[in-house]
Protein backbone atom coordinates (compact mmCIF):
# COMPACT_ATOMS: atom_id res chain seq x y z
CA UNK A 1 0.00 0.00 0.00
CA UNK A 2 0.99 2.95 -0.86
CA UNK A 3 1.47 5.65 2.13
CA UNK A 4 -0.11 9.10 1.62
CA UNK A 5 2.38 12.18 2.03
CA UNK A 6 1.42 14.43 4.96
CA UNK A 7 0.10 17.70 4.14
CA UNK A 8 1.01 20.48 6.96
CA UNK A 9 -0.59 22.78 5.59
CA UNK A 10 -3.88 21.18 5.53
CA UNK A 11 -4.67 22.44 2.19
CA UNK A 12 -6.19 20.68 -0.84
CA UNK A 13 -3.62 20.34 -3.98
CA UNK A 14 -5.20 22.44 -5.75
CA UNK A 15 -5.03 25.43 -3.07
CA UNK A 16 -2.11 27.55 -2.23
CA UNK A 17 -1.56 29.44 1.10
CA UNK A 18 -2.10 32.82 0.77
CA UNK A 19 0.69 35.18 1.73
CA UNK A 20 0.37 37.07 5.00
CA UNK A 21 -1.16 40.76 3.96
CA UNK A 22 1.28 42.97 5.28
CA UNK A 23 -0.14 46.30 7.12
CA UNK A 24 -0.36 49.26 4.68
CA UNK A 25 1.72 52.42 5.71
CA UNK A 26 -0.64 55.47 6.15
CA UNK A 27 -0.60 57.59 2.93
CA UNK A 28 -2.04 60.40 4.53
CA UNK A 29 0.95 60.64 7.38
CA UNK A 30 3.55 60.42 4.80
CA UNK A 31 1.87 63.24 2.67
CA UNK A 32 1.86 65.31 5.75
CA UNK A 33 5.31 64.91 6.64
CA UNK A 34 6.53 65.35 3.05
CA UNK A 35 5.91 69.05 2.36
CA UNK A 36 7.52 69.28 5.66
CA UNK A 37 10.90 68.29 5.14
CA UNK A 38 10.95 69.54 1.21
CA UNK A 39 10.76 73.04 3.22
CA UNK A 40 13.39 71.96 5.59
CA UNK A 41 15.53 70.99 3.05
CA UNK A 42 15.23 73.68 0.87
CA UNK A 43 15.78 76.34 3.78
CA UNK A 44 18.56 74.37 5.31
CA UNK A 45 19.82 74.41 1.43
CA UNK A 46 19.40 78.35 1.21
CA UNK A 47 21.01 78.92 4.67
CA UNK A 48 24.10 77.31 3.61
CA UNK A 49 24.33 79.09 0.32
CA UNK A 50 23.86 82.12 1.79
CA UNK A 51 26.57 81.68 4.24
CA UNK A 52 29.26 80.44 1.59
CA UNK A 53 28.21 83.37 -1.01
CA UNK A 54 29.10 85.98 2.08
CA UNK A 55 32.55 85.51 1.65
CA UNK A 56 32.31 87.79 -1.23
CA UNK A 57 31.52 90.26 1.27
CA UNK A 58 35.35 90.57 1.27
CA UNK A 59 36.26 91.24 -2.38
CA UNK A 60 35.62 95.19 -1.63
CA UNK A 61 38.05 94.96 1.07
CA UNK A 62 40.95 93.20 -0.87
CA UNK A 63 39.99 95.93 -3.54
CA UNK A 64 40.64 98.71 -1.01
CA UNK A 65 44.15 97.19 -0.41
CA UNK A 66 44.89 97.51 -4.10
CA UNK A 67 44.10 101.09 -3.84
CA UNK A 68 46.28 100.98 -0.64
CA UNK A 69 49.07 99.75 -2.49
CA UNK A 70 48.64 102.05 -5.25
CA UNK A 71 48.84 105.24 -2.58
CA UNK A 72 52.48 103.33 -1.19
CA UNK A 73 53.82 103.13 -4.71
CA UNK A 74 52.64 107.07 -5.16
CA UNK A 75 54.02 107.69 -1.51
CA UNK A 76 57.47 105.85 -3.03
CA UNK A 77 58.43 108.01 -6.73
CA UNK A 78 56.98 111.01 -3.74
CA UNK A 79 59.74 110.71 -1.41
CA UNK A 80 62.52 109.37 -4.73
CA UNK A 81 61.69 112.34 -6.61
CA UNK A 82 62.03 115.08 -3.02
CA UNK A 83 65.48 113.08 -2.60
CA UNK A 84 66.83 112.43 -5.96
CA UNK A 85 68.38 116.34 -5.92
CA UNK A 86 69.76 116.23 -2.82
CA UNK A 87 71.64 112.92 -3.16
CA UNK A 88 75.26 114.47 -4.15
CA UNK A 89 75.37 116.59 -1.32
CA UNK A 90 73.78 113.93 1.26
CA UNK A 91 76.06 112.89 4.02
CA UNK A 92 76.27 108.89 4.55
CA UNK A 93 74.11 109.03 7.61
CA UNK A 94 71.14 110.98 5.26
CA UNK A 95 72.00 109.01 2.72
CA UNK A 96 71.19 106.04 4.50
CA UNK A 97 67.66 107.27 6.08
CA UNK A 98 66.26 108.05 3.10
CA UNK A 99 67.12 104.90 1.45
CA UNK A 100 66.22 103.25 4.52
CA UNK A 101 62.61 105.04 4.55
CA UNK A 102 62.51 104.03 0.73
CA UNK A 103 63.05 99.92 1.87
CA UNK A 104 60.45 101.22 4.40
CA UNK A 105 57.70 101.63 1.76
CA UNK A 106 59.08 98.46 -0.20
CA UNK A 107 58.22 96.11 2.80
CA UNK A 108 54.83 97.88 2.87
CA UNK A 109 53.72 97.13 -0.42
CA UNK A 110 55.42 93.66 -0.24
CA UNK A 111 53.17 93.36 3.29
CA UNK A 112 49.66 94.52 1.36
CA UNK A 113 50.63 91.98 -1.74
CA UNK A 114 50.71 89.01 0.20
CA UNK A 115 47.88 90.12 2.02
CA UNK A 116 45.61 90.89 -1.23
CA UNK A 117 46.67 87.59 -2.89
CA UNK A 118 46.80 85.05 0.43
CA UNK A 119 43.75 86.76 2.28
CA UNK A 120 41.52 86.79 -1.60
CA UNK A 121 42.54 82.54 -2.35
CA UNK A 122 42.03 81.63 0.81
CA UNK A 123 38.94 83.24 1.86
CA UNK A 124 36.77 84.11 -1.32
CA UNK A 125 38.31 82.67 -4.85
CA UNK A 126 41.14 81.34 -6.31
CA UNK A 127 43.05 83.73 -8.75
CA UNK A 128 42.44 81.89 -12.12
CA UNK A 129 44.07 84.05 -14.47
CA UNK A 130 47.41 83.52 -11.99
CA UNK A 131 47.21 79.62 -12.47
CA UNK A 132 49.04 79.15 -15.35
CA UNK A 133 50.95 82.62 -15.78
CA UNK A 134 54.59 82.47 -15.66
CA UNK A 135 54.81 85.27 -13.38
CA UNK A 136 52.58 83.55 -10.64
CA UNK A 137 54.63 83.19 -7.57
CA UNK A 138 55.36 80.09 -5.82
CA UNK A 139 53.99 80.74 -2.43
CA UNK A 140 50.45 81.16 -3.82
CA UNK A 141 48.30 78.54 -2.84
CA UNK A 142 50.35 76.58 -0.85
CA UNK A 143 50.17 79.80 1.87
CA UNK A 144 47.44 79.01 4.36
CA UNK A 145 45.60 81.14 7.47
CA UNK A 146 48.69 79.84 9.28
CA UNK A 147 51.32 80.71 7.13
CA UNK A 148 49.80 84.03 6.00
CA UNK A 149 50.09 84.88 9.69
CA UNK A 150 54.01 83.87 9.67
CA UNK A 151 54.52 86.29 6.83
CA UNK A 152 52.83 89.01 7.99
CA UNK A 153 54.72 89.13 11.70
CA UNK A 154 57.63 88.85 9.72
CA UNK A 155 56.73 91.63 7.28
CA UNK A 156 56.12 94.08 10.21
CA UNK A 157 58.71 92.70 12.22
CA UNK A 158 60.89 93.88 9.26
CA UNK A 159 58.94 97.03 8.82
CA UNK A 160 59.70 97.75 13.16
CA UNK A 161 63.57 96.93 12.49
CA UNK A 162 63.94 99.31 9.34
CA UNK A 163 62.10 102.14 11.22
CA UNK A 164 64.20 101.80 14.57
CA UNK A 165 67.47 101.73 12.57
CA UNK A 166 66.24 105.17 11.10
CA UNK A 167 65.48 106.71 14.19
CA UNK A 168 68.76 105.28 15.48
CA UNK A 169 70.70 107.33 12.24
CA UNK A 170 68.77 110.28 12.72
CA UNK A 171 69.39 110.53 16.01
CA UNK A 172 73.42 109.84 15.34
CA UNK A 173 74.42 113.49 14.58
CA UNK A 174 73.09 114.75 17.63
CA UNK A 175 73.57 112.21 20.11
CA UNK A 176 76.88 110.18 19.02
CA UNK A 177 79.51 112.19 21.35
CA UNK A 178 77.24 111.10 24.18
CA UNK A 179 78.11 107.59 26.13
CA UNK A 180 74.55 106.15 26.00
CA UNK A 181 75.17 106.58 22.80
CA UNK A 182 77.21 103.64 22.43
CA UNK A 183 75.68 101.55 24.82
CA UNK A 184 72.13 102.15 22.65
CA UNK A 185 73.94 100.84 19.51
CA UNK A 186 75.41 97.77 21.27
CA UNK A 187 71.87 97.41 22.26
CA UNK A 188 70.56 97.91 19.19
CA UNK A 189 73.42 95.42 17.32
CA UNK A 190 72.15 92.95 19.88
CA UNK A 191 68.40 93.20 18.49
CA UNK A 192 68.78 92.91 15.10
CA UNK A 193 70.87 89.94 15.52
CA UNK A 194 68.26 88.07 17.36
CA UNK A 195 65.29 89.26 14.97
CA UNK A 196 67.99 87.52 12.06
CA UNK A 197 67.87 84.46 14.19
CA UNK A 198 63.90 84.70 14.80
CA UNK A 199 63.65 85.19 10.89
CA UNK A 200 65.81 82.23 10.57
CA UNK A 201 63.51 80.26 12.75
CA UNK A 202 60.55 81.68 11.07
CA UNK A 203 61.77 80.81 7.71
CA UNK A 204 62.25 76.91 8.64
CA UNK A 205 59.00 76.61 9.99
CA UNK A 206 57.14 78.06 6.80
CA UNK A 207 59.44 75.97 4.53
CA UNK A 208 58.69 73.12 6.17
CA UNK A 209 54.79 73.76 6.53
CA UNK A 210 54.65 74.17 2.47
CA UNK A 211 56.39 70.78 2.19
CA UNK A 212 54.11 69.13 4.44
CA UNK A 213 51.23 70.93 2.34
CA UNK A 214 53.07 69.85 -1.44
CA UNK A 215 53.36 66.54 -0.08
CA UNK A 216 50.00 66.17 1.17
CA UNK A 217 48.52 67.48 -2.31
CA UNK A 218 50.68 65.17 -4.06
CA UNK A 219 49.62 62.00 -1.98
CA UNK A 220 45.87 62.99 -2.49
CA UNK A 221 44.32 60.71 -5.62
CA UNK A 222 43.77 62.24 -8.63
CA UNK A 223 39.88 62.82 -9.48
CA UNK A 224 39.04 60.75 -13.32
């Protein structure tokens, strides 16, 4: 005899078990919540466009330094062309402030250019025409917030020293028979060789800083 297979399921051979309905999400609390979060999304979306188009709140100000540096180079052929007549008859002491006050306005201008080009790349565009022009110099874009800050202690570090050693030769024709005298220009000797050395230390740490940043752009994969 043959034995008849079991059927768990109960069900006839001709019947198949019906899959378990599962519950139907609510339409109507989806449709509620939807509009909701489209407006989040879109204001969280405007927010944050806002906030990155402000940094072009700056461009006026990196235009005023141009104009700055304009008024130094004015200020500069100024002073050249008051000093150019008297040069012959200048002793080496006047001689030497007025090219001193000339190196002055150099470091200025040098001070407001690094500014203008650092400060603009790093905080509202890069400089495209400056990417590929043979004339762009090699500290741009590899000078970040911290190394911008480097330069410019340095640059009115510099800008301190030069002015102090014009006082100090201005003050030379007057003062030099006197025996503070000397002592002040020891003293003064002794400062500008430890500003050298702080340059010096200065100088290593940026160099090093934009090799740590060429080496990290290197090492970063290259987009298809």
């Amino acid at each position: 005899m043959e034995t008849e297979t079991e059927n768990p399921t109960g069900l006839g051979p001709d019947e198949e078990e019906e899959p378990e309905e599962e519950p139907e999400e609510e339409p109507e609390e989806e449709e509620e919540h939807r509009p909701l979060g489209k407006f989040r999304d879109f204001l969280e979306s405007a927010t944050e466009s806002i906030i990155f188009a402000s940094r072009w709140v700056l461009a006026p100000v990196f235009l005023g330094l141009v104009i700055g540096l304009v008024a130094v180079m004015i200020n500069f052929i100024y002073h050249l062309a008051q000093d150019i007549p008297h040069f012959p008859t200048m002793t080496i002491d006047e001689l030497a402030g007025s090219i001193l006050g000339l190196i002055d306005l150099a470091l200025l201008g040098n001070l407001l250019l690094i500014v203008i080009f650092s400060g603009y790349e790093n905080f509202v565009s890069k400089i495209n025409p400056a990417e590929s022009h043979e004339d762009r110099p090699a500290w741009m874009g590899t000078l970040d917030f911290s190394g911008l800050k480097i330069k410019i202690v340095g640059s009115v570090v510099a800008i301190s020293l030069v002015e102090l050693l014009q006082d100090f030769i201005s003050m030379a024709e007057v003062h030099e028979a006197e025996p503070k005298y000397q002592m002040w220009r020891v003293f003064l000797h002794l400062t500008f060789v430890v500003s050298g050395a702080l340059f010096a230390a200065m100088d290593f740490v940026a160099e090093k800083r934009q090799l740590m940043m060429m080496h990290e752009t290197s090492q970063e994969p290259k987009k298809d």
